[in-house]
N, C-alpha and C. Protein backbone atom coordinates (compact mmCIF):
# COMPACT_ATOMS: atom_id res chain seq x y z
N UNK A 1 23.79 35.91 9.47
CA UNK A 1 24.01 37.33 9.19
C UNK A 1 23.13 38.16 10.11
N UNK A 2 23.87 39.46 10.31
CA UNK A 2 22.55 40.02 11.47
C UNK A 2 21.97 40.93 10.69
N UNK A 3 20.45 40.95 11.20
CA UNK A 3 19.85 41.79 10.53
C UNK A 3 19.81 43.22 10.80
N UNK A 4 19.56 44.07 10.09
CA UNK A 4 19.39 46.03 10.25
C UNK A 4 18.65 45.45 11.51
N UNK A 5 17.95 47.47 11.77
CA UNK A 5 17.30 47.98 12.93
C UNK A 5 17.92 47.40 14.14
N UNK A 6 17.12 46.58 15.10
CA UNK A 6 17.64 46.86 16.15
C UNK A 6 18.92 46.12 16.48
N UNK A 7 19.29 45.02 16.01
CA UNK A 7 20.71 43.90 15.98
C UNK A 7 22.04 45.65 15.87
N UNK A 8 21.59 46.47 14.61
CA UNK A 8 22.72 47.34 14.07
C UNK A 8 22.80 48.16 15.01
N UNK A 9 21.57 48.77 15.62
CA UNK A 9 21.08 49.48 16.44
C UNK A 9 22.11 50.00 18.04
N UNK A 10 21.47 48.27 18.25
CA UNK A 10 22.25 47.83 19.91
C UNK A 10 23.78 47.62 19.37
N UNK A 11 24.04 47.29 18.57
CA UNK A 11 25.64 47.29 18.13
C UNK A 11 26.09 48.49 18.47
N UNK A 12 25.38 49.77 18.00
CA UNK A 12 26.39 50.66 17.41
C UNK A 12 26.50 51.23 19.11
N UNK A 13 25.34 51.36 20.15
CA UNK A 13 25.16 51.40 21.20
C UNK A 13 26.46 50.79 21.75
N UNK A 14 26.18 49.46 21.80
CA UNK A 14 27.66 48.70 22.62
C UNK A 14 29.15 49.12 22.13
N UNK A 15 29.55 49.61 21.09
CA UNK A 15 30.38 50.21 20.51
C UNK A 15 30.84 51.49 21.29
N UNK A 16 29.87 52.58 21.00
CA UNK A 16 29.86 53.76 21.44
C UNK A 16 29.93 53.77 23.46
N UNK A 17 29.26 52.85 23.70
CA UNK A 17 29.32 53.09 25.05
C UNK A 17 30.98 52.70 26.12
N UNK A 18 31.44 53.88 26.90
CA UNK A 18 32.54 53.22 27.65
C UNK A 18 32.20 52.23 28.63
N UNK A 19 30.75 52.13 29.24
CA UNK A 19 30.80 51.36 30.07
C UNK A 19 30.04 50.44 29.77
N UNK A 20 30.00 49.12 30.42
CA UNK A 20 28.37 47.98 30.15
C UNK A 20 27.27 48.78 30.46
N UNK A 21 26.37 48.87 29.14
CA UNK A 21 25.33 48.97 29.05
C UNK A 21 24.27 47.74 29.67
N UNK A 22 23.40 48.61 30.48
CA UNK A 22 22.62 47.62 31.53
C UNK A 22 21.02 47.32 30.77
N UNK A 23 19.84 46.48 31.53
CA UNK A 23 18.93 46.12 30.58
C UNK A 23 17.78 47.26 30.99
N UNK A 24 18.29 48.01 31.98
CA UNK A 24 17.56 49.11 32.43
C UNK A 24 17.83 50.35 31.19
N UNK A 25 19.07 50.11 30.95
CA UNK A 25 19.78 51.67 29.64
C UNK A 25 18.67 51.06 28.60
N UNK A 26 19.05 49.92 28.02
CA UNK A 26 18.19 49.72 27.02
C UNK A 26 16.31 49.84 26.92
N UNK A 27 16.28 49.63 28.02
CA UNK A 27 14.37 49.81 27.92
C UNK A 27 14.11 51.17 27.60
N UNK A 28 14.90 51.89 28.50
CA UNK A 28 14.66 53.47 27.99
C UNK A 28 14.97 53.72 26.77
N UNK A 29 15.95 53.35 26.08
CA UNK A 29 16.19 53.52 24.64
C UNK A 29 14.93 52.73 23.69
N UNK A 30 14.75 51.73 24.06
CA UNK A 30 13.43 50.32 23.09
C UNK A 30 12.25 50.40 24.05
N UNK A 31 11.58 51.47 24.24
CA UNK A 31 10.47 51.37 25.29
C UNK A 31 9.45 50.04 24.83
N UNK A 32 9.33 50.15 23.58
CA UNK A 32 8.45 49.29 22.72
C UNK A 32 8.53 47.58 22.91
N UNK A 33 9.75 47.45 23.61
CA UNK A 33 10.09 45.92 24.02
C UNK A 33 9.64 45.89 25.40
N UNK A 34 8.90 44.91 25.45
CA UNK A 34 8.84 44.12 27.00
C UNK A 34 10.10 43.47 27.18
N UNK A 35 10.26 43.24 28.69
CA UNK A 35 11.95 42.84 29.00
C UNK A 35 12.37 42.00 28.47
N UNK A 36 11.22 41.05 28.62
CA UNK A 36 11.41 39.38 28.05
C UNK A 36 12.01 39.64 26.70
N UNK A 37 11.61 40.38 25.86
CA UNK A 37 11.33 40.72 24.44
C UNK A 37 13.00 41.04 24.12
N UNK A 38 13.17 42.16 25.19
CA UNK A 38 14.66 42.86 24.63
C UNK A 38 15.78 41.49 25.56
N UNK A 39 15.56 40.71 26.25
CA UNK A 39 16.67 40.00 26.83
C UNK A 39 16.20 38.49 25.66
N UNK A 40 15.66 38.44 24.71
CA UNK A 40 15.72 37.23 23.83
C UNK A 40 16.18 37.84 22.36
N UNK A 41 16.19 39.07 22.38
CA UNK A 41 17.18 39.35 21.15
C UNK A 41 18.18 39.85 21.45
N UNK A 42 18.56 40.22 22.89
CA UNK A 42 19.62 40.58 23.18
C UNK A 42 20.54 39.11 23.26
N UNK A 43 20.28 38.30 23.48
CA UNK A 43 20.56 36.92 23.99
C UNK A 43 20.91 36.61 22.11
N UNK A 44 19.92 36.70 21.58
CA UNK A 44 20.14 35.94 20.29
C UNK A 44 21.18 37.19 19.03
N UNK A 45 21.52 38.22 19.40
CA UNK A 45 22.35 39.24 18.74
C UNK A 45 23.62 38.72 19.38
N UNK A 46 23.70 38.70 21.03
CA UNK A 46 24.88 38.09 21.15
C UNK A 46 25.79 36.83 20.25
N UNK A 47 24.98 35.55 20.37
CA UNK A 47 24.64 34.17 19.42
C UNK A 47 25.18 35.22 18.44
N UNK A 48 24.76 35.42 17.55
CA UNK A 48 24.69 35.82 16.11
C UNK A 48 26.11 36.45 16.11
N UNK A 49 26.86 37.40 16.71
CA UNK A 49 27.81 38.31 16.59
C UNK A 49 28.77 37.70 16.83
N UNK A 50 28.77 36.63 18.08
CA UNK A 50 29.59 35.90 18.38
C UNK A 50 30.20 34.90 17.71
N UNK A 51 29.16 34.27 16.89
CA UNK A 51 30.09 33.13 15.85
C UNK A 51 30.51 33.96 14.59
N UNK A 52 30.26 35.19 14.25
CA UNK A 52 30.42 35.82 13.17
C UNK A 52 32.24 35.39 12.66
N UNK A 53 32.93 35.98 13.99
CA UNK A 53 34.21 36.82 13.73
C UNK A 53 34.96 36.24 14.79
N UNK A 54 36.25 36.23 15.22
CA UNK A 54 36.73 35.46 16.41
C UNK A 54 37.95 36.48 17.21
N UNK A 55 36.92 37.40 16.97
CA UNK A 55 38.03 38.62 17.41
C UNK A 55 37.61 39.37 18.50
N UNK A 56 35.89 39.71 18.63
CA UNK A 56 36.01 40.54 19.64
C UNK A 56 34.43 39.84 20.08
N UNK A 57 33.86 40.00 21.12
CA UNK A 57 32.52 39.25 21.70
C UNK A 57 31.68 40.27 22.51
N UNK A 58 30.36 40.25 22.13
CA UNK A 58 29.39 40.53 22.83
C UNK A 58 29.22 39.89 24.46
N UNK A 59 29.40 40.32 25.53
CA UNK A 59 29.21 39.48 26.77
C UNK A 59 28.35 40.14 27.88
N UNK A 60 28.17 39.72 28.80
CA UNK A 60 28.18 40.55 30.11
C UNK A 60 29.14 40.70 30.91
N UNK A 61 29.22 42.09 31.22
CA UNK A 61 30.00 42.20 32.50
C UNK A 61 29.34 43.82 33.21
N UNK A 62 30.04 43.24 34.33
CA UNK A 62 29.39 44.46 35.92
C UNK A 62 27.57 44.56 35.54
N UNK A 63 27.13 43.81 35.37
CA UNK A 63 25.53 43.77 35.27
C UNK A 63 24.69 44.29 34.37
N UNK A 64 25.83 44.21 33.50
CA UNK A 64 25.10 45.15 31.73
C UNK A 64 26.20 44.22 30.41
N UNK A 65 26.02 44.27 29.80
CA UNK A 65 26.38 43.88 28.11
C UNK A 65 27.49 45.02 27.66
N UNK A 66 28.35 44.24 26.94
CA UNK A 66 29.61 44.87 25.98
C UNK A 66 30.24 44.05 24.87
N UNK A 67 30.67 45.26 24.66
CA UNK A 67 31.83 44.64 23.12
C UNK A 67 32.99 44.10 24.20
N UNK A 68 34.07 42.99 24.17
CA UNK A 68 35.31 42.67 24.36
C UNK A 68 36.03 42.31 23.76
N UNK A 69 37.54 42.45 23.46
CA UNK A 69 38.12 41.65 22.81
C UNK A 69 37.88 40.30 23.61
N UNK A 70 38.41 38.99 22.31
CA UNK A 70 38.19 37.28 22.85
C UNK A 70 39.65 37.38 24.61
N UNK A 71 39.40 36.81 25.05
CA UNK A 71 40.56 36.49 26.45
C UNK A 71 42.32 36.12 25.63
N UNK A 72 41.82 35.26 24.75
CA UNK A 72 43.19 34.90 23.73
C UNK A 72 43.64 35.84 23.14
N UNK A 73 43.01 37.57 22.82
CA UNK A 73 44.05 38.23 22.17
C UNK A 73 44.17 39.00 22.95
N UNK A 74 44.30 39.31 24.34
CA UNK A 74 44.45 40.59 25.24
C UNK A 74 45.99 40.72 25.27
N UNK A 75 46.73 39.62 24.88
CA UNK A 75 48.27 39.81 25.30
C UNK A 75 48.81 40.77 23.91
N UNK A 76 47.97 40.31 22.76
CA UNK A 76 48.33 40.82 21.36
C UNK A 76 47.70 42.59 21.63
N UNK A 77 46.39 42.60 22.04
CA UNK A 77 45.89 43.95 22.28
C UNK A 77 47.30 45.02 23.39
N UNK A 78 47.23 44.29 24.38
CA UNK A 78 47.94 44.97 25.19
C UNK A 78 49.49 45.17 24.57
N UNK A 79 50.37 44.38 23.72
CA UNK A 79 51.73 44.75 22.87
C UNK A 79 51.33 46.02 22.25
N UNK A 80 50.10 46.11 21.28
CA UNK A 80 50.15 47.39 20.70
C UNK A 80 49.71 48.60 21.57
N UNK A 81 48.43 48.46 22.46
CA UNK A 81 48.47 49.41 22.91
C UNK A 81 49.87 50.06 23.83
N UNK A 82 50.86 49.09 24.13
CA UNK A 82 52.08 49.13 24.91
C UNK A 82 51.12 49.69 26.54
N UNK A 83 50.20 48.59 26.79
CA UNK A 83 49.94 48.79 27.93
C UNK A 83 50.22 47.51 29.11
N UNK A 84 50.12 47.58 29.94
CA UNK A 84 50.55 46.24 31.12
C UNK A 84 49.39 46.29 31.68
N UNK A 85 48.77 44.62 32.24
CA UNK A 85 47.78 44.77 32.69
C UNK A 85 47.40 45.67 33.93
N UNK A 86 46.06 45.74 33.77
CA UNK A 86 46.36 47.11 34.91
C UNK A 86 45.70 47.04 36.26
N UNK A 87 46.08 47.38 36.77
CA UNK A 87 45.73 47.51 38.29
C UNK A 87 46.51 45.97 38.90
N UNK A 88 47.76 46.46 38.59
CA UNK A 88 48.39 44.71 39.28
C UNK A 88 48.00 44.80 41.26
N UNK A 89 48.34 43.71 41.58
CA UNK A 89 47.56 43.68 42.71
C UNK A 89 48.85 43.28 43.77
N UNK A 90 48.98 43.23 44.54
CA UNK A 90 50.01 43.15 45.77
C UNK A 90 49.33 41.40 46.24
N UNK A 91 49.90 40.38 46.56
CA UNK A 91 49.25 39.27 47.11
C UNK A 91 48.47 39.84 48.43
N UNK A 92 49.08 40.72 49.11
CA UNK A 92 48.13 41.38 50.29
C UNK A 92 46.77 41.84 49.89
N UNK A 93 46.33 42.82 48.82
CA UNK A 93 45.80 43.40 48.20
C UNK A 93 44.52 42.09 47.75
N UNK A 94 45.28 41.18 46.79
CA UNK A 94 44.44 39.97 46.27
C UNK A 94 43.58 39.45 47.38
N UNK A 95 44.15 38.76 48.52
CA UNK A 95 43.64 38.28 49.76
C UNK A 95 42.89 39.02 50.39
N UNK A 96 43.05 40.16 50.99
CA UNK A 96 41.84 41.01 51.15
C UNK A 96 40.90 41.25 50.18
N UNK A 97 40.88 42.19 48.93
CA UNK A 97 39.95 41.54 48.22
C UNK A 97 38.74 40.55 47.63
N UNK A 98 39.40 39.35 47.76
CA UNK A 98 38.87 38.04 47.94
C UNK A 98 38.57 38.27 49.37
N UNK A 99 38.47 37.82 50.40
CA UNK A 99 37.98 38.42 51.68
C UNK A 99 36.77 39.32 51.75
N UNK A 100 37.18 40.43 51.05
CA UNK A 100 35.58 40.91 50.56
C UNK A 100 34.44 40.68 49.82
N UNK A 101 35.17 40.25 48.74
CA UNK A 101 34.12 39.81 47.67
C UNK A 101 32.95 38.72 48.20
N UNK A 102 33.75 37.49 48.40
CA UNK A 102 33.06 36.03 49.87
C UNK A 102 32.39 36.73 50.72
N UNK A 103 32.60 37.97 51.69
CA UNK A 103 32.22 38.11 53.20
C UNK A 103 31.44 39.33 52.96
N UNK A 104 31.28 40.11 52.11
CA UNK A 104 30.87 41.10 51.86
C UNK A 104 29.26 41.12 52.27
N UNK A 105 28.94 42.21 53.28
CA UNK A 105 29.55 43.20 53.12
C UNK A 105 30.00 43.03 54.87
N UNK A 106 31.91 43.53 55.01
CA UNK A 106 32.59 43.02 56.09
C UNK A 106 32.78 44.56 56.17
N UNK A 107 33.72 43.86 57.65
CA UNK A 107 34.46 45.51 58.40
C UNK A 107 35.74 44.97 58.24
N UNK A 108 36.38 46.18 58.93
CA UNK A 108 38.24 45.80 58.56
C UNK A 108 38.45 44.66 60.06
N UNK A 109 38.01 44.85 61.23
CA UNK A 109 37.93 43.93 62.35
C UNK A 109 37.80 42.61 61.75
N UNK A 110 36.58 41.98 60.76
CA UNK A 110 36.31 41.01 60.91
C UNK A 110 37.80 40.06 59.38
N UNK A 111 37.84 41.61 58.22
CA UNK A 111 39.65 41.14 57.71
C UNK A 111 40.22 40.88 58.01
N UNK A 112 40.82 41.69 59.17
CA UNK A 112 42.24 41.13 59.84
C UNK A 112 41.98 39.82 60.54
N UNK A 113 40.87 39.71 61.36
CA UNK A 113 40.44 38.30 61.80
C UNK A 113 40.44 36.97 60.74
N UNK A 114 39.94 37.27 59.69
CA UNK A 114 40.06 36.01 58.57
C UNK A 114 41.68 36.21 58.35
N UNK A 115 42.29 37.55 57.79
CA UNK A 115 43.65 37.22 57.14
C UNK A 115 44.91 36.87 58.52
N UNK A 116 44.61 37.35 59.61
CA UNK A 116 45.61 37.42 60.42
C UNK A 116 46.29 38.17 60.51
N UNK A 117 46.54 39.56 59.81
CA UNK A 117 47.26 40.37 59.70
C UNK A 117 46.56 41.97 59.57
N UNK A 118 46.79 42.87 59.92
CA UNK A 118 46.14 44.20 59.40
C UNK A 118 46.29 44.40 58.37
N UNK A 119 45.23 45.10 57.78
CA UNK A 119 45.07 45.34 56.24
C UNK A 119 44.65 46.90 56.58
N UNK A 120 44.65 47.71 57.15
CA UNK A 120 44.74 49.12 56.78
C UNK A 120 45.31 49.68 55.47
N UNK A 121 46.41 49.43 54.88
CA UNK A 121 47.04 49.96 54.12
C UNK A 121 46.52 49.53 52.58
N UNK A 122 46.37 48.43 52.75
CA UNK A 122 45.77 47.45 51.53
C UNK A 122 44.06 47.68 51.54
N UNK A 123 43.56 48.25 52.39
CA UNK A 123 42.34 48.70 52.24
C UNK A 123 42.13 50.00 51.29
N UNK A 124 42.98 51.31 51.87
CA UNK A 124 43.00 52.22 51.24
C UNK A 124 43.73 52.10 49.97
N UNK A 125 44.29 50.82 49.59
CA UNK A 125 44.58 50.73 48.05
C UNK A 125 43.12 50.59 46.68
N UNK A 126 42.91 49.62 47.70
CA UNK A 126 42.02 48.82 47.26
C UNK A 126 40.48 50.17 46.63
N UNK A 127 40.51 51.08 47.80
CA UNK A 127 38.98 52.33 47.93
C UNK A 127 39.94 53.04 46.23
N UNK A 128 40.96 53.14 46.71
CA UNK A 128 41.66 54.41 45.49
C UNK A 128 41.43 53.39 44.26
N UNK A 129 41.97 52.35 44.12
CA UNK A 129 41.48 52.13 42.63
C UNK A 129 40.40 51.67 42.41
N UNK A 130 39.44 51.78 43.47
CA UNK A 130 37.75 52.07 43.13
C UNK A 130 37.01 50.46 43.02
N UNK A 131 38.22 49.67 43.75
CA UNK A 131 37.91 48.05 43.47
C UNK A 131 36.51 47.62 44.93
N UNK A 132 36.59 48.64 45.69
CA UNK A 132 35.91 48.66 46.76
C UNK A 132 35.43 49.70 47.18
N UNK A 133 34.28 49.62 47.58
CA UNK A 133 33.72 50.74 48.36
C UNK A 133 33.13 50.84 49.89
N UNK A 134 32.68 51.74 50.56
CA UNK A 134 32.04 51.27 51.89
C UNK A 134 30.70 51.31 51.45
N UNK A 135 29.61 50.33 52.68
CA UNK A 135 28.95 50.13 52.08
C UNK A 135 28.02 50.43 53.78
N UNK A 136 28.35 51.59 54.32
CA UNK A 136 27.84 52.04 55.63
C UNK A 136 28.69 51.70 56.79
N UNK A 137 27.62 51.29 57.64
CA UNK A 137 28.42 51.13 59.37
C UNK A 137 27.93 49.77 59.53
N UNK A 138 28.18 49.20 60.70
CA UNK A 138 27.80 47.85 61.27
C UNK A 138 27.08 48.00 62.52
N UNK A 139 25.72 47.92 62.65
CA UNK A 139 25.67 48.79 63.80
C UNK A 139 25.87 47.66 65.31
N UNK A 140 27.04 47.85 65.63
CA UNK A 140 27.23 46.78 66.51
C UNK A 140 28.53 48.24 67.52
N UNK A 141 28.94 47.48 69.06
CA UNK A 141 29.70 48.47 69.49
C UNK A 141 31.11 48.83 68.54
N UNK A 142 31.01 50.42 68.45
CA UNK A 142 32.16 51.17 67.66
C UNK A 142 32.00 51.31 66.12
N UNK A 143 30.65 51.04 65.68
CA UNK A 143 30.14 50.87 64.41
C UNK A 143 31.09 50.64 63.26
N UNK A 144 32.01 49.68 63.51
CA UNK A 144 32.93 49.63 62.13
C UNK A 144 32.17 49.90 60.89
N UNK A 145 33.10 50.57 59.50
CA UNK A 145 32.59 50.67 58.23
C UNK A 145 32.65 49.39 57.66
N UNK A 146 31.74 49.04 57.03
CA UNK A 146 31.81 47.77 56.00
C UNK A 146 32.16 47.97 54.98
N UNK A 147 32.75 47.24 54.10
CA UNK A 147 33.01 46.95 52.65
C UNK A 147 32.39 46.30 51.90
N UNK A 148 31.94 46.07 50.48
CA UNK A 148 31.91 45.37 49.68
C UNK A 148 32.69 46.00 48.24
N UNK A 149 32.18 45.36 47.45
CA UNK A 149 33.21 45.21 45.90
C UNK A 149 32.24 46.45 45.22
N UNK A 150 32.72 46.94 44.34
CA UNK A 150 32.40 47.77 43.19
C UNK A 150 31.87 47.54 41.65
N UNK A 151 30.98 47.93 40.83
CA UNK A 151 31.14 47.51 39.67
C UNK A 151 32.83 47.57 38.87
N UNK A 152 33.30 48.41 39.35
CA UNK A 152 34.51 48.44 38.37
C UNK A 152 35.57 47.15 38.58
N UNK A 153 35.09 46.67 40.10
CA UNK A 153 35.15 45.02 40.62
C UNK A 153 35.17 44.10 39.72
N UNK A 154 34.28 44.61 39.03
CA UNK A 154 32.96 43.45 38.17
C UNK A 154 33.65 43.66 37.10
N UNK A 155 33.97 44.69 36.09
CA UNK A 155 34.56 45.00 34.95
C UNK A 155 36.28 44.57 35.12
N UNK A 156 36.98 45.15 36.25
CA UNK A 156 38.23 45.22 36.68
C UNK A 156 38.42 43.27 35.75
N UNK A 157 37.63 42.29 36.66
CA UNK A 157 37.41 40.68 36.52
C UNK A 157 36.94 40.31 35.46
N UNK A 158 36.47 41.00 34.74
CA UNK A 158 35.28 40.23 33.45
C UNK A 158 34.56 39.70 34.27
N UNK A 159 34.05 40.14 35.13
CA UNK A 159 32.63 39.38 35.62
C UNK A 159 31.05 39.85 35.24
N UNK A 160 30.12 39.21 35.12
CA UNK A 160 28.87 39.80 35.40
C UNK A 160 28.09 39.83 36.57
N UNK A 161 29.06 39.27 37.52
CA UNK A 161 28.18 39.28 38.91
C UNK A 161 28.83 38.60 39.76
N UNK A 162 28.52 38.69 40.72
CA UNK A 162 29.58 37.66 41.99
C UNK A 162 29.60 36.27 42.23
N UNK A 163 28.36 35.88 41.20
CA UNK A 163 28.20 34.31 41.47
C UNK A 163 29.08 33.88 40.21
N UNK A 164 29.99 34.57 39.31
CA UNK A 164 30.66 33.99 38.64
C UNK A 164 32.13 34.00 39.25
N UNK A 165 32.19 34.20 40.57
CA UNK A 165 33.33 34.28 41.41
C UNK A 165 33.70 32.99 41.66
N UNK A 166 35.03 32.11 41.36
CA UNK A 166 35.06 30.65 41.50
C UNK A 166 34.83 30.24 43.28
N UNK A 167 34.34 29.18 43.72
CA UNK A 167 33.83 29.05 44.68
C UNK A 167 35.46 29.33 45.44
N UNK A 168 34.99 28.96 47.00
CA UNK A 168 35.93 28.90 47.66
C UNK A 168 37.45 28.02 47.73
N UNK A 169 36.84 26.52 46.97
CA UNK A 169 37.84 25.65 46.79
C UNK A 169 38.17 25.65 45.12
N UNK A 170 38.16 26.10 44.29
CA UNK A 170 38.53 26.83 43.23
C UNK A 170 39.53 27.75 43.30
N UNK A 171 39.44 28.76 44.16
CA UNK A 171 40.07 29.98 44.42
C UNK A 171 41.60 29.26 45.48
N UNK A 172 41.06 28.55 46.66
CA UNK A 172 42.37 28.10 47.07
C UNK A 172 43.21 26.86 45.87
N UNK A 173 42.70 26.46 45.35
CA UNK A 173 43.65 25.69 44.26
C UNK A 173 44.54 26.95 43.26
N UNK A 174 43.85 28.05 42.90
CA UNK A 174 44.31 28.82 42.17
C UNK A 174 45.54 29.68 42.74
N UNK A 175 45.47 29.61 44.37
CA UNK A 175 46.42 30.65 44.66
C UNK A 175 47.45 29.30 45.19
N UNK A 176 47.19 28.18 45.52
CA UNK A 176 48.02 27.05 45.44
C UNK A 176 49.14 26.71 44.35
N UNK A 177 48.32 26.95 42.99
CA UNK A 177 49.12 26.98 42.40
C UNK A 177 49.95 27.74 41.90
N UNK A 178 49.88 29.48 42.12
CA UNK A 178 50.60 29.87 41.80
C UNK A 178 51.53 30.38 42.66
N UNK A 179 51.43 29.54 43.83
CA UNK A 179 52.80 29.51 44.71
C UNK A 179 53.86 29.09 44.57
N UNK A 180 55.28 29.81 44.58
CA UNK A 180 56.38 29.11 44.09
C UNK A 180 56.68 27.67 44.54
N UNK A 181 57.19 27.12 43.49
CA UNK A 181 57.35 25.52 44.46
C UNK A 181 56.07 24.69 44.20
N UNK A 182 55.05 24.91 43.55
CA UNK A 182 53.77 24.34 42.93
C UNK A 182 54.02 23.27 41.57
């Protein structure tokens, strides 16, 4: 069972908040915790909430903590909300992407060089739904802009960080298989 004060506390926090709450939001809110302090009851509220109920989970993602629904009911969530997953992706779109995420932080020169193809168009998809950002110049001749990924990257994936990105031979089995004829 979880206990009052701060377990109810940080709940009602993760509730109320639209975005992941980070361990920086929380110190300012629990000055009174040393980090160690607030990341071992944050760690053990998760534990606790998580075996409660099998509906929605405490996790990380984009480099802070949230409420989620479990992965098994998003198809049931998404019927009622009558929403489609969102931000579907173009296989052009995916591949660049991935391209960034691995190489980051890249220019569009060194994209088209890995994909073989220009990605201009699939770049400026990619900036508009905020999956990427620039991340300066390169200072080399003609200073191309670089890219890397975004938190909303991080949220967009359920990720908490880039090292939960499946490695390289993970990722080619995944797009292997969902090639027609697989």
């Amino acid at each position: 069972m979880l206990k009052e004060g701060f377990s109810s506390q940080l709940l009602a926090i993760l509730f109320a908040s639209p975005e992941p709450v980070t361990f920086a939001q929380l110190s300012e809110v629990f000055p009174n915790l040393s980090q160690e302090e607030l990341s071992d009851r944050v760690k053990s509220l998760s534990e606790a909430f998580n075996g409660l109920q099998a509906a929605v989970q405490v996790r990380p993602v984009a480099g802070g903590i949230r409420i989620t629904t479990r992965p098994e009911h998003h198809d049931i969530v998404r019927a009622y909300l009558k929403t489609k997953p969102s931000a579907k992706l173009s296989l052009a779109a995916l591949e660049t992407l991935a391209v960034i995420a691995y190489r980051q932080p890249v220019t569009l020169p060194e994209i088209m060089d890995i994909r073989g193809i220009k990605s201009t168009s699939t770049i400026k998809t990619l900036l508009e739904k905020k999956l990427i950002e620039t991340r300066g110049r390169k200072k080399v001749v003609g200073r191309p802009i670089l890219y890397g990924t975004t938190r909303e990257f991080l949220m967009h994936f359920g990720l908490h960080d880039l090292s939960e990105l499946p490695t390289l031979e993970e990722f080619e089995e995944l797009i292997s298989d969902s090639e027609p004829g697989s």
